[in-house]
C-alpha atoms as a PDB file:
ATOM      1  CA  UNK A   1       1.078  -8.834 -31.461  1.00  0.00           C
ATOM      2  CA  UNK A   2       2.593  -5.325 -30.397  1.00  0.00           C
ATOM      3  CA  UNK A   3       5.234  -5.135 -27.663  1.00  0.00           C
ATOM      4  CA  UNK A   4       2.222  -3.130 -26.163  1.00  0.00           C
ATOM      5  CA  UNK A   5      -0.598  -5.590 -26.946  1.00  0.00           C
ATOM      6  CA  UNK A   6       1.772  -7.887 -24.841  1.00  0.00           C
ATOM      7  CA  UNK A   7       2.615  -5.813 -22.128  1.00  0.00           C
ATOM      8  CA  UNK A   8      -1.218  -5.266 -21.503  1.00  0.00           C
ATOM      9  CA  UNK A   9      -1.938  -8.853 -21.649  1.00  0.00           C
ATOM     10  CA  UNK A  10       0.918  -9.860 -19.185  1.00  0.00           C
ATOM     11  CA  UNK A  11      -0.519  -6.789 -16.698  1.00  0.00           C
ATOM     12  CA  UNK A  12      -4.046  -7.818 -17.097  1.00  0.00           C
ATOM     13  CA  UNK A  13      -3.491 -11.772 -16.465  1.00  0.00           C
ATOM     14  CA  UNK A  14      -0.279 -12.590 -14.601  1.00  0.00           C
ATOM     15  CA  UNK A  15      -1.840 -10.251 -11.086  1.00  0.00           C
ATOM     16  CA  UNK A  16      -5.118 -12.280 -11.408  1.00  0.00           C
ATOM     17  CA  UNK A  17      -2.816 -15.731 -11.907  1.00  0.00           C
ATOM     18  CA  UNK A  18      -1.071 -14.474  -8.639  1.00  0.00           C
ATOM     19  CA  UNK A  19      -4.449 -13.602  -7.028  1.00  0.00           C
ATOM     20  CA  UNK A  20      -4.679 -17.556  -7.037  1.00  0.00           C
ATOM     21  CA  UNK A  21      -1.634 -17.736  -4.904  1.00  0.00           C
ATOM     22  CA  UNK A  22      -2.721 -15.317  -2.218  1.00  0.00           C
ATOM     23  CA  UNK A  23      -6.594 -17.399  -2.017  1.00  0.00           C
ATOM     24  CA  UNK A  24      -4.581 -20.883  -1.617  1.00  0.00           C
ATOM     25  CA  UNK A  25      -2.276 -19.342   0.820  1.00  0.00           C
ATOM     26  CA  UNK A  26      -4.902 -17.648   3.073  1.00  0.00           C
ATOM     27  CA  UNK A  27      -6.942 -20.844   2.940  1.00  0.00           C
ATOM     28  CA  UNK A  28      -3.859 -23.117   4.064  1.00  0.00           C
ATOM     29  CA  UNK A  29      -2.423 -20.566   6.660  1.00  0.00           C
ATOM     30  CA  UNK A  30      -6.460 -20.269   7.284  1.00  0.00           C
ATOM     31  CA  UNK A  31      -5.701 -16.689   7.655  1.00  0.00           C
ATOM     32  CA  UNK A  32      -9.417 -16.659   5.617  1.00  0.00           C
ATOM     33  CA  UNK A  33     -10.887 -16.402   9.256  1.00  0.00           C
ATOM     34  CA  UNK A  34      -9.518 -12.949  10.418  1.00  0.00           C
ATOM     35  CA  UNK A  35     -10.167 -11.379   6.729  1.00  0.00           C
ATOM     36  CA  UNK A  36     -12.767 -13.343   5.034  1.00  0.00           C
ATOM     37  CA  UNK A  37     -14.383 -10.209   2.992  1.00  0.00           C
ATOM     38  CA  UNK A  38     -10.698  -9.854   1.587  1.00  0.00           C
ATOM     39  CA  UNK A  39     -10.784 -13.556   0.940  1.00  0.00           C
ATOM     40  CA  UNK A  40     -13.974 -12.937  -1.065  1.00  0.00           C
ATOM     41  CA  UNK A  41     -12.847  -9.907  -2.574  1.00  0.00           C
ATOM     42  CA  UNK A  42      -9.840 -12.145  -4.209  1.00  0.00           C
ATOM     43  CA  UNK A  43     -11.892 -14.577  -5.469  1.00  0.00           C
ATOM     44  CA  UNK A  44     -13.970 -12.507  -7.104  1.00  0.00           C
ATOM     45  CA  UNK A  45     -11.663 -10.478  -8.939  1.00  0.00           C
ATOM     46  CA  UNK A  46     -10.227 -13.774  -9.851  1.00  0.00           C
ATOM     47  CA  UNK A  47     -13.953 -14.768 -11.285  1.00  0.00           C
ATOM     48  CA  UNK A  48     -14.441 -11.394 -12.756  1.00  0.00           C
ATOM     49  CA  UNK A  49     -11.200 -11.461 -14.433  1.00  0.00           C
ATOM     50  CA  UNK A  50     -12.062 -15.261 -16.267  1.00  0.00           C
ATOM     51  CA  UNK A  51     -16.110 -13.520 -17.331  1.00  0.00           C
ATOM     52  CA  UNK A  52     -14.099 -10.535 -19.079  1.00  0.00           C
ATOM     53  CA  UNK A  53     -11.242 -12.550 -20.569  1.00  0.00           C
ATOM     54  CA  UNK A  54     -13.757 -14.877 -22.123  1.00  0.00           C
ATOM     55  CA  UNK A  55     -16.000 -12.287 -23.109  1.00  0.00           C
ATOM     56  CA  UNK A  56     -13.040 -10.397 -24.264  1.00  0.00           C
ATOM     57  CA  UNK A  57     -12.082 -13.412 -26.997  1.00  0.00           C
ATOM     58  CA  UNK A  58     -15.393 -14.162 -27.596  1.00  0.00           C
ATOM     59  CA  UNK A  59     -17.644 -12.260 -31.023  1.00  0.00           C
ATOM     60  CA  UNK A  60     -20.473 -10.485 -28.508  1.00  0.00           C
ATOM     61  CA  UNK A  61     -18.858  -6.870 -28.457  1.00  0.00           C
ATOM     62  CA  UNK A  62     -18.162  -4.655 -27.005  1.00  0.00           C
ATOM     63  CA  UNK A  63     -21.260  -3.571 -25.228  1.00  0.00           C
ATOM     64  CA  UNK A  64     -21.744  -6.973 -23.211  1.00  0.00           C
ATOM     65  CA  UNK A  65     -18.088  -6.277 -22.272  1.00  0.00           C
ATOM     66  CA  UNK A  66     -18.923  -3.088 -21.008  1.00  0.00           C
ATOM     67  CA  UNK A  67     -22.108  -4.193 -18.598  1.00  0.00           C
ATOM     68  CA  UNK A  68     -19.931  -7.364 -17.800  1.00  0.00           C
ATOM     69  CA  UNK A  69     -17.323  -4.486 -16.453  1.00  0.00           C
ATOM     70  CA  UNK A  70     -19.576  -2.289 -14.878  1.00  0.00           C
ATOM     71  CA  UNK A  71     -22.266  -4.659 -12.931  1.00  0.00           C
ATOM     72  CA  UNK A  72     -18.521  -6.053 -11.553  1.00  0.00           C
ATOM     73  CA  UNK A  73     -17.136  -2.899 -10.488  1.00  0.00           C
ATOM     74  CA  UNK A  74     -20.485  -2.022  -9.013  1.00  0.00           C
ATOM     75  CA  UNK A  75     -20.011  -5.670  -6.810  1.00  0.00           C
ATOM     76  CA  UNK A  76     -16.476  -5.197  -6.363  1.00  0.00           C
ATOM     77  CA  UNK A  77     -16.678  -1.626  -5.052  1.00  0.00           C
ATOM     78  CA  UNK A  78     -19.169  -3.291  -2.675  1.00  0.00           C
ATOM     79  CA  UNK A  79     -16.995  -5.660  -1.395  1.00  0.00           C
ATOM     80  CA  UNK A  80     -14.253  -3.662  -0.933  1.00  0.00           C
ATOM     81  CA  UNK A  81     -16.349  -1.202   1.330  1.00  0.00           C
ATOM     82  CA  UNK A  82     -16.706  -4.556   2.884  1.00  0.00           C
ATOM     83  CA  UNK A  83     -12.751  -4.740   3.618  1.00  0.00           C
ATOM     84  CA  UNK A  84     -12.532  -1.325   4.807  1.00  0.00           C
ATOM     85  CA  UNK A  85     -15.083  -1.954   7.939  1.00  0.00           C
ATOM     86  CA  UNK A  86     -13.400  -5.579   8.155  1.00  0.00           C
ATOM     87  CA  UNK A  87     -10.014  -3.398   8.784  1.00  0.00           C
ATOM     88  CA  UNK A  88     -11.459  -1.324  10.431  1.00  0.00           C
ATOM     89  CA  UNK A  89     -12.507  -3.595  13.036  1.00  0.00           C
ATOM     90  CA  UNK A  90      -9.743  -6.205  13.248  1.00  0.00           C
ATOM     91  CA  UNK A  91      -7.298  -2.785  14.560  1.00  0.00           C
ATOM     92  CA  UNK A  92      -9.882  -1.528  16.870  1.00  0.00           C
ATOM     93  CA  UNK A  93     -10.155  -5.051  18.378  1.00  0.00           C
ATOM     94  CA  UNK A  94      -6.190  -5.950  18.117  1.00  0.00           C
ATOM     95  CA  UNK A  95      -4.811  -2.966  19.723  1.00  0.00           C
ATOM     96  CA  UNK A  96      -6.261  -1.390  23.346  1.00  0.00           C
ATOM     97  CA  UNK A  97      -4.826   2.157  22.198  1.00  0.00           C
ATOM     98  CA  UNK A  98      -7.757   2.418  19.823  1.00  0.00           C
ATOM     99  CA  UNK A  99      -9.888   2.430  22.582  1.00  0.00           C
ATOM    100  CA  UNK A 100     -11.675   5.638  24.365  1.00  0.00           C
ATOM    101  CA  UNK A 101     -10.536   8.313  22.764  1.00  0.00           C
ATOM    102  CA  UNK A 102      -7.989   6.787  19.923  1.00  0.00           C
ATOM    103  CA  UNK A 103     -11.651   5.149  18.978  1.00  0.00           C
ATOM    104  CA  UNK A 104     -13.541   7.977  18.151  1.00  0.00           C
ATOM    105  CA  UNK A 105     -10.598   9.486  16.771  1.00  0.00           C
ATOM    106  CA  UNK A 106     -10.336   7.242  14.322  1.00  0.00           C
ATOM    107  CA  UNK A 107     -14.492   6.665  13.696  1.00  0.00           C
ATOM    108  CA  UNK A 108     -14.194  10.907  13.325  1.00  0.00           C
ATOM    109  CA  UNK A 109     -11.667  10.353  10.501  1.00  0.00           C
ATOM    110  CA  UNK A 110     -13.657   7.487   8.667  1.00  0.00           C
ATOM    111  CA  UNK A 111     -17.155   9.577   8.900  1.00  0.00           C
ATOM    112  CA  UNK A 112     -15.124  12.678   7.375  1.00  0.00           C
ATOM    113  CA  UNK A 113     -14.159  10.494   4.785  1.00  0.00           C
ATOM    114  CA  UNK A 114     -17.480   9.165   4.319  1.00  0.00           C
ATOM    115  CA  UNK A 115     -18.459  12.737   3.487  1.00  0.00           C
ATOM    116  CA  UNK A 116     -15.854  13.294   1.245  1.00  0.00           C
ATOM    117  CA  UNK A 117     -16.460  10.130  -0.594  1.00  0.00           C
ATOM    118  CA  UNK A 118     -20.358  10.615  -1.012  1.00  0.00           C
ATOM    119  CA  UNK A 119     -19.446  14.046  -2.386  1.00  0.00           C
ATOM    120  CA  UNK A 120     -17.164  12.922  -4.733  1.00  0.00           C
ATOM    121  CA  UNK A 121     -18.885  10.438  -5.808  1.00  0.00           C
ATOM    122  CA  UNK A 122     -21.919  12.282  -6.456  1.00  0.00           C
ATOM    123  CA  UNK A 123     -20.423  15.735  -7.546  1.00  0.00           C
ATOM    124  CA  UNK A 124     -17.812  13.703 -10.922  1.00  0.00           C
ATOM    125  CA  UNK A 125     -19.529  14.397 -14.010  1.00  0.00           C
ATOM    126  CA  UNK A 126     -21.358  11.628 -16.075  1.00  0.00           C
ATOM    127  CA  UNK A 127     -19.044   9.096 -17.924  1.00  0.00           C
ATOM    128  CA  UNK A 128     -21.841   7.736 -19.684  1.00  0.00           C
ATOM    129  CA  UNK A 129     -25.405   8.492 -20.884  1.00  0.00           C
ATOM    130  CA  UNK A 130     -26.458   5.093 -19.073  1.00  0.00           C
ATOM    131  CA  UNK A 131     -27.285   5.858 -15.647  1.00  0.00           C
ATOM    132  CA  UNK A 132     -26.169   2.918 -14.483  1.00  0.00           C
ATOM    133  CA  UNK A 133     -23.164   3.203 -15.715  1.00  0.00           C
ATOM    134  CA  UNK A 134     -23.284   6.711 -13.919  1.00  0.00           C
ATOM    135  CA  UNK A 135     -23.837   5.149 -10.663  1.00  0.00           C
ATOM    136  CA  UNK A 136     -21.367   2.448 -10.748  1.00  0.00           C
ATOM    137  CA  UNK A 137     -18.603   4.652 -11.896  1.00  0.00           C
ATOM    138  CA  UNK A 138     -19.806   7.108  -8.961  1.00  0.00           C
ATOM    139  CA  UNK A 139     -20.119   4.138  -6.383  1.00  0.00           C
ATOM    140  CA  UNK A 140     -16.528   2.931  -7.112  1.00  0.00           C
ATOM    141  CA  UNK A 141     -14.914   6.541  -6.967  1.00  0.00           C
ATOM    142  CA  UNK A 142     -16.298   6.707  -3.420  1.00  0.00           C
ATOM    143  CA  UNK A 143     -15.419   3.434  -2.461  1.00  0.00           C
ATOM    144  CA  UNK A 144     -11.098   4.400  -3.825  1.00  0.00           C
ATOM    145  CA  UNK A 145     -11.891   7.975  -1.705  1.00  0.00           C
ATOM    146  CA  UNK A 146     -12.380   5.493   1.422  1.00  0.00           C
ATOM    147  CA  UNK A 147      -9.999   2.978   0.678  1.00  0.00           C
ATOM    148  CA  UNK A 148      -6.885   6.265  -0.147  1.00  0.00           C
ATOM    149  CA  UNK A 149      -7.995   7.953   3.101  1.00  0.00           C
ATOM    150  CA  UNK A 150      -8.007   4.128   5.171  1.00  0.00           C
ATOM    151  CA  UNK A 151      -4.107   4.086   3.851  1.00  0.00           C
ATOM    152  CA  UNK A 152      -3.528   7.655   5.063  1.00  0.00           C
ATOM    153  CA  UNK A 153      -5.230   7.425   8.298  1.00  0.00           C
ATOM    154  CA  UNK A 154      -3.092   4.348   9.437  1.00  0.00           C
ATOM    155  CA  UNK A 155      -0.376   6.239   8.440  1.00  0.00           C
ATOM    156  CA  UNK A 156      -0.829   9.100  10.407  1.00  0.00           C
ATOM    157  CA  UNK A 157      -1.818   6.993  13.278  1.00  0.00           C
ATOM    158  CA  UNK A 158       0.380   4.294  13.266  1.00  0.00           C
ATOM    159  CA  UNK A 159       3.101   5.680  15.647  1.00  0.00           C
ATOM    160  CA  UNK A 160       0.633   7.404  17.628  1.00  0.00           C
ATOM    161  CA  UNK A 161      -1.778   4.047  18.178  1.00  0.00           C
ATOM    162  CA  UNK A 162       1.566   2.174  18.055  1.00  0.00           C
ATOM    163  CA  UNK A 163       0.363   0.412  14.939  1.00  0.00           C
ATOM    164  CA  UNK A 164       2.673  -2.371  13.525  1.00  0.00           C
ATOM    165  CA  UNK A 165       3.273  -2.458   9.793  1.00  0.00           C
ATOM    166  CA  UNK A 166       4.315  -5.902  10.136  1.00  0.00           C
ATOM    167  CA  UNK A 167       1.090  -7.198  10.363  1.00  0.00           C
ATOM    168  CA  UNK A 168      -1.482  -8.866   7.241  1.00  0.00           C
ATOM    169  CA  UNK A 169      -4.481  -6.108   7.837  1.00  0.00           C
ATOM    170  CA  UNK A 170      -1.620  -3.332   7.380  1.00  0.00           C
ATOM    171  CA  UNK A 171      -0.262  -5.253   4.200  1.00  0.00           C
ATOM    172  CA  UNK A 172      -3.721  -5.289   3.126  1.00  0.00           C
ATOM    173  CA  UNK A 173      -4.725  -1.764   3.562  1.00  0.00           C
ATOM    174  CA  UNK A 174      -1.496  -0.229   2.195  1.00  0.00           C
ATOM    175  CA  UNK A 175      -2.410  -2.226  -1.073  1.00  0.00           C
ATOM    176  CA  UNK A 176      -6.081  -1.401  -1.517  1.00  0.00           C
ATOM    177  CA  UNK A 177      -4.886   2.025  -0.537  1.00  0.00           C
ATOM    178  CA  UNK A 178      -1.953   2.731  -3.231  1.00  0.00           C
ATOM    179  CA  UNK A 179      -4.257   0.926  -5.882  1.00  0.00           C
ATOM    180  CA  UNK A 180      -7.266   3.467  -4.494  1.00  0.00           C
ATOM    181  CA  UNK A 181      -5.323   6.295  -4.802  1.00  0.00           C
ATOM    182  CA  UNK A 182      -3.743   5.411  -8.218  1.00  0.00           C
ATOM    183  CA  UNK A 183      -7.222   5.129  -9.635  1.00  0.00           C
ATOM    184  CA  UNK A 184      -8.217   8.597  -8.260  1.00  0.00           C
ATOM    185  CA  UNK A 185      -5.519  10.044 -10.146  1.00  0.00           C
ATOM    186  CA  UNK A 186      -6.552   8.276 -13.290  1.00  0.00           C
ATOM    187  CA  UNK A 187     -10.339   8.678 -12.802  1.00  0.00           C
ATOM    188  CA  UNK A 188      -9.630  12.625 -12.476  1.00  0.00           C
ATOM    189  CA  UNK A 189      -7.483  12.632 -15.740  1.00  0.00           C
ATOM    190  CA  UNK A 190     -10.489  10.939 -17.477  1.00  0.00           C
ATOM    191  CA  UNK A 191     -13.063  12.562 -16.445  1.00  0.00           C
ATOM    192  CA  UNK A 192     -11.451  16.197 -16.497  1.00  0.00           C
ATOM    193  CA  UNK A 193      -8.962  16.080 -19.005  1.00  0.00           C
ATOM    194  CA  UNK A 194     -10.296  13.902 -21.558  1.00  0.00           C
ATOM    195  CA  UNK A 195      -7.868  11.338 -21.862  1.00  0.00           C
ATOM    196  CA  UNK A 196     -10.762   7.868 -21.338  1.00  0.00           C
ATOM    197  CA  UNK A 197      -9.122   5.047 -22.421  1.00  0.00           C
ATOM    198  CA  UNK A 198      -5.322   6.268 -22.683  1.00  0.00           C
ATOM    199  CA  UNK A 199      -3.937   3.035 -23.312  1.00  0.00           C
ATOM    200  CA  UNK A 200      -0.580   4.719 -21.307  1.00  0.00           C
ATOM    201  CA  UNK A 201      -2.766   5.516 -18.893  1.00  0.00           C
ATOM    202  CA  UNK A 202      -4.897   2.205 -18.347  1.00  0.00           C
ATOM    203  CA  UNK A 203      -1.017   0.569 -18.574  1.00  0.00           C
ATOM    204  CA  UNK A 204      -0.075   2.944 -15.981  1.00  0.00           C
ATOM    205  CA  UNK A 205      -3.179   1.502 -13.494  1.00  0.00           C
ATOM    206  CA  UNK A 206      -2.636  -2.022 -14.379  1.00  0.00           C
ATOM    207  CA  UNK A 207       1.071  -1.839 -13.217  1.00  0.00           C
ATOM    208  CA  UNK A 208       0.130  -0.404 -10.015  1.00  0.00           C
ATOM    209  CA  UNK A 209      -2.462  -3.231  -9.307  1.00  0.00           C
ATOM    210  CA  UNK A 210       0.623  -5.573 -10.763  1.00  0.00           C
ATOM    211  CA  UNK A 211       2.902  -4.017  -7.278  1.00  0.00           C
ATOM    212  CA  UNK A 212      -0.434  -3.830  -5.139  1.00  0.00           C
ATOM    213  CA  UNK A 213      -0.789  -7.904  -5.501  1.00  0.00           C
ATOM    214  CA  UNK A 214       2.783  -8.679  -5.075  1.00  0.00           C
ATOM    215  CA  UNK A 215       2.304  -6.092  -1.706  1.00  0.00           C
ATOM    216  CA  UNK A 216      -0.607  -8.556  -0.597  1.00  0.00           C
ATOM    217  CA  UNK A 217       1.439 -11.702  -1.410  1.00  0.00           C
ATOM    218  CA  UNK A 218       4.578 -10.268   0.348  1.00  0.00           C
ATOM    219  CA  UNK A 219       2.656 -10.002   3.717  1.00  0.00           C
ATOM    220  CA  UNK A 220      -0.038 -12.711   3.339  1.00  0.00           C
ATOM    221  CA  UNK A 221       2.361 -15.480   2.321  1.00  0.00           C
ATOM    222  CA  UNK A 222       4.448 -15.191   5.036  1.00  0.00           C
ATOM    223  CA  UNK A 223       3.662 -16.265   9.028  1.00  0.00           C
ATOM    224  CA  UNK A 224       2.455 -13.382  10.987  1.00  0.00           C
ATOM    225  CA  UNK A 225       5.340 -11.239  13.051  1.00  0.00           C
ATOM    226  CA  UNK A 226       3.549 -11.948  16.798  1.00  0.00           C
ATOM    227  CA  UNK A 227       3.214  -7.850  18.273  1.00  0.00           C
ATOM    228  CA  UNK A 228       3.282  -6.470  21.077  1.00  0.00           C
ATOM    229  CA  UNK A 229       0.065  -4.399  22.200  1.00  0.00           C
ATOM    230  CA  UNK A 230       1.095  -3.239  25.916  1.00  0.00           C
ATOM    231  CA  UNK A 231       1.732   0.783  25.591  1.00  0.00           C
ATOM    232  CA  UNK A 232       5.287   2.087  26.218  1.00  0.00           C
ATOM    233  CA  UNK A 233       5.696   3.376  29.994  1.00  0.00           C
ATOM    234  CA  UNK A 234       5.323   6.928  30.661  1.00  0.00           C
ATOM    235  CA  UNK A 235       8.428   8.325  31.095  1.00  0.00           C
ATOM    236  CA  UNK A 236       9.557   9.154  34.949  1.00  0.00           C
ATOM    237  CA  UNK A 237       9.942  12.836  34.249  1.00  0.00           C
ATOM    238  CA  UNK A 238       6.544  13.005  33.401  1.00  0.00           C
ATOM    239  CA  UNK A 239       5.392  10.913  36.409  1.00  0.00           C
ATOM    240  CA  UNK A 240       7.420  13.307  38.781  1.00  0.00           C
ATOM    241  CA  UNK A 241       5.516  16.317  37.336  1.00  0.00           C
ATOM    242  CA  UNK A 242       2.398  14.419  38.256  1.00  0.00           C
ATOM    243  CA  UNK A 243       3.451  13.913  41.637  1.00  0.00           C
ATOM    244  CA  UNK A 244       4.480  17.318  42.545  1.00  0.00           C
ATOM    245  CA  UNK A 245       1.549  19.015  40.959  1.00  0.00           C
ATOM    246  CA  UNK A 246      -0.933  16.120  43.324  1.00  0.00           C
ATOM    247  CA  UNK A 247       1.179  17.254  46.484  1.00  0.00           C
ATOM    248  CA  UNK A 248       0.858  21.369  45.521  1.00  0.00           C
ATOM    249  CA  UNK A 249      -3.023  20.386  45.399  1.00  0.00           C
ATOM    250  CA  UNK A 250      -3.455  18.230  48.399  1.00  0.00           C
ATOM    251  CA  UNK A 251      -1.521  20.914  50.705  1.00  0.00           C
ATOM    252  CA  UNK A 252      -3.877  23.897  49.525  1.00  0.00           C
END
């Protein structure tokens, strides 16, 4: 076996071996009951991940491997859309500053992305002459569009909604979102460069998913930081302003 050959292997089973870890943690801590679509997101990568290395050893080809692969990605892109509106909800019911106008602000940046997703998704040339293949492929580059503009968005909001990044649904979403936007990158090489099945390149994606695991195990493993949700007093320059501006009005 190649130094290569056993780099790929260690990237393709030690993350799902870890995987393991994170569902036996969650279900101890019972931290399964705020994120249970992540929960089953886990497990099935874990289940995925034993169909393809068995299939992988076994004489059926490489066509069986390939619908194995895509009728998974189609499932898994599924669930992960799943985590997204799970994430979605758990911050707009954790923190009041999401509420009113912070909560349309952020449903206007997930319907833009929606947009951007479908388009994507629909506009990438064909990867295959299988349509189903086609629409898998197409399902799971919307699904990364999503999950990379999720990470962003909490990003760009988290000092405005006060957003703590000390929390498991912010551990979770900066994974899903580093992997998503890894996989962008990679899916845009493929399809527009030519470069399918790079093995530097598929190395490249499994060592990303390799730091995106150890991300999830860093914050799931570990108790939950207790925040603090009341907003930050406005500052008494502000409030005098207020004042002065009520009086002007009053004594017209």
């Amino acid at each position: 076996m190649t130094v290569s050959s056993a780099v790929s292997y260690y990237l393709w089973v030690v993350p799902h071996v870890l995987l393991g870890t994170i569902v036996f943690g969650m279900i101890r801590r019972r931290s399964y009951r705020h994120f249970p679509m992540f929960l089953l997101y886990t497990v099935f990568e874990i289940l995925q991940f034993g169909l393809l290395f068995g299939i992988s050893l076994s004489p059926v080809g490489l066509e069986s491997y390939k619908h194995a692969y895509s009728i998974g990605l189609g499932f898994s892109a599924g669930v992960r859309f799943a985590v997204i509106y799970e994430l979605y909800r758990h911050f707009s019911r954790r923190y009041p500053t999401l509420d009113g106008p912070g909560r349309y602000l952020f449903c206007g940046s997930i319907v833009v992305l929606l947009v951007i997703a479908t388009a994507v998704g629909v506009s990438a040339p064909a990867t295959s002459a299988n349509s189903f293949f086609n629409a898998t492929y197409a399902l799971d580059r919307a699904v990364s569009v999503l999950q990379a503009g999720l990470l962003i968005s909490l990003f760009a909001f988290s000092r405005y909604f006060a957003l703590s990044w000390r929390t498991h649904a912010f551990g979770i979403a900066l994974g899903l979102g580093i992997f998503a936007s890894v996989e962008l990158a990679t899916s845009f090489v493929w399809l527009h460069l030519g470069a399918f099945g790079n093995r530097a390149v598929n190395l490249f994606t499994m060592a990303t998913y390799h730091l995106c695991v150890l991300i999830w195990m860093f914050y799931l493993l570990r108790p939950e930081e207790p925040t603090s949700y009341i907003l930050n007093p406005l500052p008494k320059h502000d409030l005098d302003v207020w004042n002065n501006e009520l009086q002007r009005l009053v004594q017209r």
